[in-house]
Protein backbone atom coordinates (compact mmCIF):
# COMPACT_ATOMS: atom_id res chain seq x y z
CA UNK A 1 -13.35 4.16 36.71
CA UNK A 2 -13.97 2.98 32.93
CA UNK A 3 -11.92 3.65 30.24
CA UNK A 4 -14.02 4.24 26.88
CA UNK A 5 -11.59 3.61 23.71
CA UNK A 6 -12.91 5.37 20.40
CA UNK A 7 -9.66 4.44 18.34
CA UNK A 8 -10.21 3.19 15.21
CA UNK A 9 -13.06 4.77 13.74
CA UNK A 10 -13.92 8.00 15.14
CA UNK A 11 -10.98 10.34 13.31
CA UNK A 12 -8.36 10.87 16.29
CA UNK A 13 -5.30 12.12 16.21
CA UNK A 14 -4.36 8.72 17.17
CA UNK A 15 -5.76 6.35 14.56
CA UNK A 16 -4.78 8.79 12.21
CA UNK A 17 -0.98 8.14 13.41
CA UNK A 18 -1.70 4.28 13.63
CA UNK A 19 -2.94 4.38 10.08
CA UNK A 20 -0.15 6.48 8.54
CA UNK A 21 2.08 3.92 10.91
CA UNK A 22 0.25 1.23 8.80
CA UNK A 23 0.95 2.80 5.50
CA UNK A 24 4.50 3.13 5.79
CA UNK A 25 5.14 -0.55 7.13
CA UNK A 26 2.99 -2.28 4.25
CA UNK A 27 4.88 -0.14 1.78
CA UNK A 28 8.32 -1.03 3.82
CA UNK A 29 7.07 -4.52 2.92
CA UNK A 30 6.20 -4.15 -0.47
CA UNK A 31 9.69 -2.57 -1.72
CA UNK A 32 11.75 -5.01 0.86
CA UNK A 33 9.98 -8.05 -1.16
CA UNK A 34 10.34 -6.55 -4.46
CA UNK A 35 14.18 -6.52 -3.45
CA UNK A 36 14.46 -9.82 -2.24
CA UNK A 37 12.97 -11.16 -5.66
CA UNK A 38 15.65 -9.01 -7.42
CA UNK A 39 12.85 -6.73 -9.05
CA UNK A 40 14.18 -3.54 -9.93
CA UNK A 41 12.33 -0.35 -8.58
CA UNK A 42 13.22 2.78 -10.14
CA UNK A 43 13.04 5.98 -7.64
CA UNK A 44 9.94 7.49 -8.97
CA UNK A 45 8.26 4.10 -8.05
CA UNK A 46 10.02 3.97 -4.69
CA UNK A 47 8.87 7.46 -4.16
CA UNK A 48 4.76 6.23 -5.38
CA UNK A 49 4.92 3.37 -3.05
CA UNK A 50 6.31 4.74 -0.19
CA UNK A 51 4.13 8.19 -0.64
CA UNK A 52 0.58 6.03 -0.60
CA UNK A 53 -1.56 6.16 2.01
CA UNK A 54 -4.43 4.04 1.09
CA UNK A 55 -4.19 0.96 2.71
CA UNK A 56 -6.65 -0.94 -0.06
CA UNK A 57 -4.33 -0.02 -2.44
CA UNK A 58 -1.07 -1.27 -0.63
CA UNK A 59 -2.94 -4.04 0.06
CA UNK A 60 -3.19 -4.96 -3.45
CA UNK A 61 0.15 -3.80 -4.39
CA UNK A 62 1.63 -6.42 -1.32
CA UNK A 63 -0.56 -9.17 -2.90
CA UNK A 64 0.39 -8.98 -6.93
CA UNK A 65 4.37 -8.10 -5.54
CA UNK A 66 5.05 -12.04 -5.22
CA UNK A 67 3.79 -12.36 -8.98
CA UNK A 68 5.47 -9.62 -10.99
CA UNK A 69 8.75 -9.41 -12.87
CA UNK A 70 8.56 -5.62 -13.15
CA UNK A 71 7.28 -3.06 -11.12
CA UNK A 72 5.31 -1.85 -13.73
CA UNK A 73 3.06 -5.13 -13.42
CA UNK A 74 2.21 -4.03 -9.86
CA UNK A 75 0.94 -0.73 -11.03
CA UNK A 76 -1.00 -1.92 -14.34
CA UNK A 77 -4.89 -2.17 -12.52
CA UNK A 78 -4.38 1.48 -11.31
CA UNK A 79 -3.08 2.87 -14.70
CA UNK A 80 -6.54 1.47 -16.16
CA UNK A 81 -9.33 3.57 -16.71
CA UNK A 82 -12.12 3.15 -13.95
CA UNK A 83 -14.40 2.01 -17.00
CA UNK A 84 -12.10 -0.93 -17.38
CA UNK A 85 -11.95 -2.29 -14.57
CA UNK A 86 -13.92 -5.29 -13.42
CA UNK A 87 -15.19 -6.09 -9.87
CA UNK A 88 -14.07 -9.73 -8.73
């Protein structure tokens, strides 16, 4: 008998539950490190970071948090306009 895995990729109930599961431990991560540096994060933040679901976007957020003083500074690319921005 062969077992056939379509997880990731294919829109199942269960990636969708590993990627919200993915979500909520990279923005665990993001506030616990922003704590440990002593960087204060006002509830509407808290609620911003821990309400994302977009995993490129947490992803960036988790790389600048070892570099800001304010949580503010980990927000300023997405409060650009698109226009703005520059690719990398």
């Amino acid at each position: 008998m062969t077992f056939v895995n379509y997880f990731p990729g294919r829109g199942t109930v269960m990636e969708k539950a590993y990627l919200e599961g993915e979500a909520k431990g990279e923005a665990k991560a993001i506030l616990r490190f922003l704590e440990a540096r002593g960087v204060p994060v006002p509830q509407e933040a808290r609620d911003r970071i821990a309400g994302c679901t977009d995993l490129d976007l947490l992803n960036r957020w988790l790389d600048r948090t070892p570099h800001v003083q304010s949580v503010d500074e980990l927000f300023v690319e997405d409060a650009a306009p698109a226009a703005d921005r520059t690719e990398t």
